[in-house]
Protein backbone atom coordinates (compact mmCIF):
# COMPACT_ATOMS: atom_id res chain seq x y z
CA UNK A 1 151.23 174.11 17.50
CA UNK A 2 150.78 175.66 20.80
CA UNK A 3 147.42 178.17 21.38
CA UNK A 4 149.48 181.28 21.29
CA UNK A 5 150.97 179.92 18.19
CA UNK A 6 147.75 179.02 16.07
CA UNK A 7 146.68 182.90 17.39
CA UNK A 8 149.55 184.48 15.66
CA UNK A 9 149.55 182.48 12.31
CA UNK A 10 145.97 183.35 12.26
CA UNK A 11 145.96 186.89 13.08
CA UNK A 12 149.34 187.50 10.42
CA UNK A 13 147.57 186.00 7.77
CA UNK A 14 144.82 188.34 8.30
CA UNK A 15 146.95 191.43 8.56
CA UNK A 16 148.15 189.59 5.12
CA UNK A 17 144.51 190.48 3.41
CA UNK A 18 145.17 194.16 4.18
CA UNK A 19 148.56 194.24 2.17
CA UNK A 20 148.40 194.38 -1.80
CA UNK A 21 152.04 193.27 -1.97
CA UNK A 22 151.84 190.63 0.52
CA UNK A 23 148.59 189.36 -0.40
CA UNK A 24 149.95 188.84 -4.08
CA UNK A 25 152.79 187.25 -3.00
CA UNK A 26 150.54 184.74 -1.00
CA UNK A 27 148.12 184.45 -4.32
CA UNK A 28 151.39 183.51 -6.24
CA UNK A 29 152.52 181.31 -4.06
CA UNK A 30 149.26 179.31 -4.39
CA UNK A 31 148.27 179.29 -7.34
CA UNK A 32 146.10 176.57 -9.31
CA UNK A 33 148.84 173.76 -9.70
CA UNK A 34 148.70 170.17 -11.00
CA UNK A 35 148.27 167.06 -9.41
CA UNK A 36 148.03 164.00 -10.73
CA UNK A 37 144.41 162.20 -11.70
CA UNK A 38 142.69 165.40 -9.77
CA UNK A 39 141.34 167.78 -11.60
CA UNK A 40 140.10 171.47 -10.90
CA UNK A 41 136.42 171.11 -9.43
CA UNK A 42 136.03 174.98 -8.78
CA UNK A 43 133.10 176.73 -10.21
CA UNK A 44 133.80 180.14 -12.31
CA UNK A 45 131.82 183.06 -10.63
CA UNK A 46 131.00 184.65 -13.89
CA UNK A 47 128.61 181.68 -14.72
CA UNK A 48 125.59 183.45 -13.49
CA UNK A 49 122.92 181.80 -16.36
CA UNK A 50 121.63 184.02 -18.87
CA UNK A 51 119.23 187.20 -17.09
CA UNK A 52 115.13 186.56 -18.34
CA UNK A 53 114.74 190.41 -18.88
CA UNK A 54 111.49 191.29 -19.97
CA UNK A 55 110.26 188.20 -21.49
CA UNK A 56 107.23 186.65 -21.03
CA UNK A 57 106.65 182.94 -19.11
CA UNK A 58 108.04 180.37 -21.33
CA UNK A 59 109.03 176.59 -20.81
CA UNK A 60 112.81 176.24 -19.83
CA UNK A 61 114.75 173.01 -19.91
CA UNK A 62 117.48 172.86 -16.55
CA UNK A 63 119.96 169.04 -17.22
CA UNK A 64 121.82 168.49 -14.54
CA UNK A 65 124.81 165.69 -13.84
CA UNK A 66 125.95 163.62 -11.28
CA UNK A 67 129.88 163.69 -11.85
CA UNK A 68 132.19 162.04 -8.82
CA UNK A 69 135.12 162.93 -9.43
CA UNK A 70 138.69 163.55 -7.42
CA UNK A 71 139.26 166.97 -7.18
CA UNK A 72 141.76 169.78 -5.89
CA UNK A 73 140.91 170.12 -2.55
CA UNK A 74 144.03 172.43 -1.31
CA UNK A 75 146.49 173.37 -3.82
CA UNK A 76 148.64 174.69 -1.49
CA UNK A 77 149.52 171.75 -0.10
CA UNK A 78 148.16 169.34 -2.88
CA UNK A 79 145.90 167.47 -1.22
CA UNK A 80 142.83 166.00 -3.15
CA UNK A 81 139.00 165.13 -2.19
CA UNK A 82 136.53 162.89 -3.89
CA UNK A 83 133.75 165.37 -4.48
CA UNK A 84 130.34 164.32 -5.76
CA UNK A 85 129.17 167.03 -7.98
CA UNK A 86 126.66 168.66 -10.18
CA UNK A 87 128.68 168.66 -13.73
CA UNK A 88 131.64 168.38 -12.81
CA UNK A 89 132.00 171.44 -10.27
CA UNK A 90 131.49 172.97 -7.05
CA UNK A 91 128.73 174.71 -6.62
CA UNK A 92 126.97 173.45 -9.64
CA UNK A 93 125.41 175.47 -12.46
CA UNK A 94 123.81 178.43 -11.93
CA UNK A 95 119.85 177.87 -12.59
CA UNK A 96 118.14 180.92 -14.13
CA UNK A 97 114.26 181.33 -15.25
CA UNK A 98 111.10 183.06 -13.85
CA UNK A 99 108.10 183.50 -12.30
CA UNK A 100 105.54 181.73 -14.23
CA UNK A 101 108.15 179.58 -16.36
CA UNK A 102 107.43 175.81 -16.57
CA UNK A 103 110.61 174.05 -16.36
CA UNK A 104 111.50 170.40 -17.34
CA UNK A 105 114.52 169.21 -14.88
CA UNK A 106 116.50 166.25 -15.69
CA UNK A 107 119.54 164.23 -13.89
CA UNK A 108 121.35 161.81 -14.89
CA UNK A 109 124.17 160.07 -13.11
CA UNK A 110 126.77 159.19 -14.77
CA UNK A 111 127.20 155.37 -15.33
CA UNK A 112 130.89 155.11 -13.64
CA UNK A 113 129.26 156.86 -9.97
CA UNK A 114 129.77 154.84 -6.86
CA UNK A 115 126.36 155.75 -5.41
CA UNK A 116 122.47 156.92 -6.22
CA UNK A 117 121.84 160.63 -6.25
CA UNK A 118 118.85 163.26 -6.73
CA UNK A 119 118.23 166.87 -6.54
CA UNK A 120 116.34 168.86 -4.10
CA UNK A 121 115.09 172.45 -5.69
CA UNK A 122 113.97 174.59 -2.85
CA UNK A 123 112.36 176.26 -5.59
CA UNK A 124 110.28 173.45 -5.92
CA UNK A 125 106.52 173.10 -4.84
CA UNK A 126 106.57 169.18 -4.98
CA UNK A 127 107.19 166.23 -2.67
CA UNK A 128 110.80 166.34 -1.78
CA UNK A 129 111.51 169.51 -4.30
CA UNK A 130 111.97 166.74 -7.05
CA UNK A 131 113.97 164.11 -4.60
CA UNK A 132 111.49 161.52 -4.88
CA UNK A 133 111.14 162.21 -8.71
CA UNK A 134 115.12 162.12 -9.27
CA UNK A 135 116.33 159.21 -7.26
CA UNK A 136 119.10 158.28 -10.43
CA UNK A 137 121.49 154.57 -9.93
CA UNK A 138 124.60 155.00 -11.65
CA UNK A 139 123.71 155.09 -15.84
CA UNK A 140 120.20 156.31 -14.99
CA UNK A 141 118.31 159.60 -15.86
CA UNK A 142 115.09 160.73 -14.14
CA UNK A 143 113.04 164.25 -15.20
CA UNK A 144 110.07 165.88 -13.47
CA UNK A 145 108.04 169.47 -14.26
CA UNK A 146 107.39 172.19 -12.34
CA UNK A 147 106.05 175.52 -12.30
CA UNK A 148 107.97 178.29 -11.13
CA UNK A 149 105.87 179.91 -8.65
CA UNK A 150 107.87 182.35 -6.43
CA UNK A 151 111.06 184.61 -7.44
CA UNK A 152 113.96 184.52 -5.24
CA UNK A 153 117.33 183.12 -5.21
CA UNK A 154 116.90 178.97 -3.89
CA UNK A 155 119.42 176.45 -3.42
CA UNK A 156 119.03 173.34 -4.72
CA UNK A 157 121.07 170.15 -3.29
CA UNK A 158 121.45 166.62 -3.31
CA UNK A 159 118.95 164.69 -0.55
CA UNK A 160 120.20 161.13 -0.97
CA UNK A 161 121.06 159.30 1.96
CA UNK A 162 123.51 160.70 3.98
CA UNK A 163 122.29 163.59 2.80
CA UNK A 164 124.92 166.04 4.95
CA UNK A 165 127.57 164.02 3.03
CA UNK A 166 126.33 164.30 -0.60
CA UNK A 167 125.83 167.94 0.11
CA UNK A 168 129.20 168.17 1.93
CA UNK A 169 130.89 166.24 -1.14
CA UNK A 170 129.73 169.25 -3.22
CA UNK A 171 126.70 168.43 -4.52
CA UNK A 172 124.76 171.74 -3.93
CA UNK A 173 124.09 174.86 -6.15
CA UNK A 174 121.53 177.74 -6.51
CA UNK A 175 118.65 178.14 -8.28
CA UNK A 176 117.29 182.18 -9.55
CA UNK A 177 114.06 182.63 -9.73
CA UNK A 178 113.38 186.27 -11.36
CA UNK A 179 110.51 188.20 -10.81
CA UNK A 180 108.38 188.90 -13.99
CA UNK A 181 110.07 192.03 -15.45
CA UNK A 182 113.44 190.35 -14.58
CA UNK A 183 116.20 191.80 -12.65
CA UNK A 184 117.30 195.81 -12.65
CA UNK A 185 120.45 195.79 -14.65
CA UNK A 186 124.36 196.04 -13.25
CA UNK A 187 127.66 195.73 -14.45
CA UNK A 188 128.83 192.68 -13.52
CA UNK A 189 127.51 189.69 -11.90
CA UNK A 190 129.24 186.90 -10.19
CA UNK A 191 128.18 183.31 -8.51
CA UNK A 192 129.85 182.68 -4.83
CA UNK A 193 128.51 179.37 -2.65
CA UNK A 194 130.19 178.42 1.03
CA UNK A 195 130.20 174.73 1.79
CA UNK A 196 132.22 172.77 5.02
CA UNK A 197 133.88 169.38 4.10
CA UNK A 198 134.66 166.97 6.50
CA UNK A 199 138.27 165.16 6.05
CA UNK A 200 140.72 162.61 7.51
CA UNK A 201 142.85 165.60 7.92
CA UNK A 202 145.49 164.12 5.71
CA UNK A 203 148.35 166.54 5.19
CA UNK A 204 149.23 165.67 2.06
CA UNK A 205 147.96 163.60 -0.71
CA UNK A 206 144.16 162.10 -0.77
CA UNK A 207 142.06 163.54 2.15
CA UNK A 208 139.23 160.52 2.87
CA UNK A 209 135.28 162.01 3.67
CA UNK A 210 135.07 161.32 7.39
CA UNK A 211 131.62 160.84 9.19
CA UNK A 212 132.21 161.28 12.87
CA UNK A 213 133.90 165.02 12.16
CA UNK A 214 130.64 165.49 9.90
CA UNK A 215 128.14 164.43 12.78
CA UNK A 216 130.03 166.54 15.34
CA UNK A 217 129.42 169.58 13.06
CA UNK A 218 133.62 170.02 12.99
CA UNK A 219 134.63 170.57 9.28
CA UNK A 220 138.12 170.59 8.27
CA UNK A 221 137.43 172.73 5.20
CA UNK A 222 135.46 175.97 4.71
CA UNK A 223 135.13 176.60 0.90
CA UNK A 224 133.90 179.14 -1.06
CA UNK A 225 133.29 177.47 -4.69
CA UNK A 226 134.62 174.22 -3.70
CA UNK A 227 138.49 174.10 -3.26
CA UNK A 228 140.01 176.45 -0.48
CA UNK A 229 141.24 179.50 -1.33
CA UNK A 230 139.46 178.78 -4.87
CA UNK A 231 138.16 182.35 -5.62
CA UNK A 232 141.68 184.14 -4.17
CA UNK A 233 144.15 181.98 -6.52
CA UNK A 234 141.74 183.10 -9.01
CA UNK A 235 140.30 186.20 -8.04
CA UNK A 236 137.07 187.81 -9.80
CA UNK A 237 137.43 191.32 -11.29
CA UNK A 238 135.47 194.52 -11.72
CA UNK A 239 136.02 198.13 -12.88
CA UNK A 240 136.02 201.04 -10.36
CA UNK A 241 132.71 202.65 -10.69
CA UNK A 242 130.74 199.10 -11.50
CA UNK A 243 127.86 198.44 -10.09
CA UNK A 244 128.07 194.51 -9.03
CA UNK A 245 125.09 192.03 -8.03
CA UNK A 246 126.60 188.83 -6.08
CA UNK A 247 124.42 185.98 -5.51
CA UNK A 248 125.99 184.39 -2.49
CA UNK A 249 124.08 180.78 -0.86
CA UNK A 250 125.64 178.21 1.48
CA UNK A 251 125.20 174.56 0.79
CA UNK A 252 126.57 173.53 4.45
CA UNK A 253 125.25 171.31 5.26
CA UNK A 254 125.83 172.60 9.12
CA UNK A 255 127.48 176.00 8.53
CA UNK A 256 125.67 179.72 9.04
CA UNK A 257 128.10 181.92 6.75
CA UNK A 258 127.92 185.54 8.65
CA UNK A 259 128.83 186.62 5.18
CA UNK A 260 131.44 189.90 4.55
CA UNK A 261 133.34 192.31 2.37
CA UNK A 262 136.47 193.28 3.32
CA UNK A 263 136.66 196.93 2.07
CA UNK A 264 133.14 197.32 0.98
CA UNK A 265 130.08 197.95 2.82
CA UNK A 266 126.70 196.15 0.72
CA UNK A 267 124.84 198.94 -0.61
CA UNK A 268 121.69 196.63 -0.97
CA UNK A 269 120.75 193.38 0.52
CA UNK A 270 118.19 191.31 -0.32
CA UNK A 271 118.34 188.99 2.52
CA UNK A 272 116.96 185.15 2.60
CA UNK A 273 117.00 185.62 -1.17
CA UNK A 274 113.79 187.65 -1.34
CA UNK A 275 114.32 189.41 -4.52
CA UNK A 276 110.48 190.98 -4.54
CA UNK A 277 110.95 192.91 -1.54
CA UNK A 278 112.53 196.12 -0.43
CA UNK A 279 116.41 195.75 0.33
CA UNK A 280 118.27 196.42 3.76
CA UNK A 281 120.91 199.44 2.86
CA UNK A 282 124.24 200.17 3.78
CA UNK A 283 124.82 196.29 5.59
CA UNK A 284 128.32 195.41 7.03
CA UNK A 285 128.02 191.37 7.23
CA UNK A 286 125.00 189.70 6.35
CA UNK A 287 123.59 186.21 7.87
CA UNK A 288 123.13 183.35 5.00
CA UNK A 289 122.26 180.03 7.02
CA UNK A 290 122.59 176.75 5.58
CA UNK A 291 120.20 175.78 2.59
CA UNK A 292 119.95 179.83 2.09
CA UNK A 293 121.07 182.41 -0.01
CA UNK A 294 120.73 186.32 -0.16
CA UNK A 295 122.25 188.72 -3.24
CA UNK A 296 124.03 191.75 -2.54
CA UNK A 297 125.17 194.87 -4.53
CA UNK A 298 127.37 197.84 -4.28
CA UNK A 299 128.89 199.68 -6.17
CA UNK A 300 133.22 199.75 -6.54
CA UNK A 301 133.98 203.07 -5.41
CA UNK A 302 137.49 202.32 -5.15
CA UNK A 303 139.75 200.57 -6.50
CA UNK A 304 141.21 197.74 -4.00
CA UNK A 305 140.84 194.22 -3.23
CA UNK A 306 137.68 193.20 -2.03
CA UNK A 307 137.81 190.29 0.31
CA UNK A 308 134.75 188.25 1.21
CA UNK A 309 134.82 186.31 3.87
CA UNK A 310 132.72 184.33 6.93
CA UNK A 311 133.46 186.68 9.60
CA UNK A 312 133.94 183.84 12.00
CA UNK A 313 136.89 184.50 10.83
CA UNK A 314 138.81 181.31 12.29
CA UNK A 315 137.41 179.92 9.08
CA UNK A 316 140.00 181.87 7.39
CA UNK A 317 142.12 179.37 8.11
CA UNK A 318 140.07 176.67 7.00
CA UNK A 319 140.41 177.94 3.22
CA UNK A 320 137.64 180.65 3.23
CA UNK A 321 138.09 183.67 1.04
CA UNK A 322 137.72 185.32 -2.01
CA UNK A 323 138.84 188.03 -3.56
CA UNK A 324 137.42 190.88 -6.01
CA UNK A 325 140.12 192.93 -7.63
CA UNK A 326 138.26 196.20 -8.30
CA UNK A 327 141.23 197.93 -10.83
CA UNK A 328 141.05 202.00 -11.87
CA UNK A 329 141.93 205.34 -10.94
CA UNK A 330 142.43 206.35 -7.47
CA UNK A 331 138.97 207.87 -5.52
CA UNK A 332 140.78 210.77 -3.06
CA UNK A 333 137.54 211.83 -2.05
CA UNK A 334 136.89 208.43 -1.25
CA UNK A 335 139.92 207.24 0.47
CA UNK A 336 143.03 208.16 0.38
CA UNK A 337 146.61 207.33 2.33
CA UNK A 338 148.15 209.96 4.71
CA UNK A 339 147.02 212.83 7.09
CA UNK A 340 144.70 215.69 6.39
CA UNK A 341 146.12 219.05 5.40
């Protein structure tokens, strides 16, 4: 496909996102299907962890997996990617303690892995954030303890040799810290993590990891909760009126996400994923590098289709989007269709 050509398709799917009938049609026509041997490796945004509230320091046990697997990569056209994972999906859990909390973290990798794994916390005041304490073969299991010392929202990832291509594989999540006194309360939380994967570029069938696209930075896939298109096939949903918290991070591991809401502007962000400190208001797009994270809120004011994005938006096209369906009555005063009177 010609320039010109690659323009259009990109700038009509776009124009797509803005129609609720064509944009459902698209959904439809994508939807979660079933391949053979793969299985469904995207993570469900509502698994935010439990919140602490107003409890005091307590110990907290965190067990983590090493699952590889071959997942969905793009049902659209049903091609499939080994992934190396955290239990069995991309990102992996969501983590969830506090300030003061001593926590006992454990992997295992599962006996039928190809390769040696290990987690890196970023939460973590230790050598390696627990890498050198969690270097697991195949069939073994490896804990360490730590002390949680600062609140904030962390990633934690894999850091075994290559490390870009465990991480890239899928094997990244994020960690909350909460301050003591826990988190105000909102209506709805939800759980969104970018990653790039680097593919043969097959069109069809099994898509092989490829190392020279990964060392020239030039990811075939741009994935918000593992598979593209993950969180559009199977969109998140709110109530008009909710307040929602979003705890967005970006495992990379060479991507910045200049992360965005279609149709919303952030009433509050809490950017680099400093949850003790006072939040920017009223933010457009928000910059979440790799190995960082950031939580925004707003509140649904109308109802509409919420579309986050990278706004380098060319990754679009590379299977990055996700979509909030905020459902309720109509807001006039808010928006409405049509001239004044």
């Amino acid at each position: 496909m010609k320039v010109k050509g690659i323009i259009g398709a990109l700038s009509l799917g776009l124009l797509t996102l803005g129609s609720s009938a064509s944009w459902a049609a698209d959904v439809a026509a994508t939807a979660p299907v079933s391949i053979a041997g793969a299985v469904d490796i995207h993570q469900d945004p509502t698994a935010v962890g439990t919140p602490v509230g107003k409890r005091k320091p307590t110990t907290v046990k965190m067990a983590l997996e090493a699952v590889e697997l071959e997942g969905i990569l793009d049902p659209a056209k049903k091609t499939t990617f080994t992934y190396w994972t955290y239990n069995g999906k991309v990102p992996g859990p969501m983590l969830r303690a506090r300030v003061g909390d001593t926590i006992e973290v454990t992997l295992g990798n599962r006996k039928d892995s190809s390769v040696t794994h290990n987690v890196d916390l970023h939460a973590v005041w230790g050598q390696g954030g627990g890498a050198a304490a969690t270097v697991v073969a195949p069939g073994e299991s490896k804990s360490f303890v730590f002390t949680a010392m600062n609140p904030g929202i962390y990633v934690y990832h894999c850091a075994t040799p290559i490390i870009p291509q465990h991480i890239s594989s899928g094997m990244y999540g994020l960690i909350l810290i909460e301050p003591a006194g826990g988190l105000p309360k909102v209506d709805k939380e939800f759980y969104m993590m970018q990653g790039d994967i680097y593919t043969d570029g097959a069109a069809t069938g099994h898509r092989a990891f490829d190392v020279p696209s990964l060392l020239a930075e030039h990811p075939t896939d741009v994935v918000i909760n593992g598979s593209r298109m993950a969180l559009a096939n199977a969109p998140m949903h709110v109530k008009v009126g909710d307040n929602v918290r979003v705890f967005f991070g970006v495992g990379g591991p060479n991507l910045t996400s200049a992360f965005h809401a279609i149709g919303t502007i952030f009433d509050k962000v809490y950017p680099e994923g400093a949850t003790n400190k006072e939040p920017h208001l009223n933010v457009q797009t928000t910059v979440v590098p790799p190995g960082g994270a950031t939580m925004v809120e707003f509140n649904a004011r109308v109802p509409a289709k919420y579309i986050f994005v990278d706004h380098a938006l060319s990754r679009f096209a590379k299977g990055n989007a996700a979509i909030m369906v905020a459902e309720g009555d109509e807001q006039p005063n808010v928006f409405r269709t049509g001239k004044l009177k």
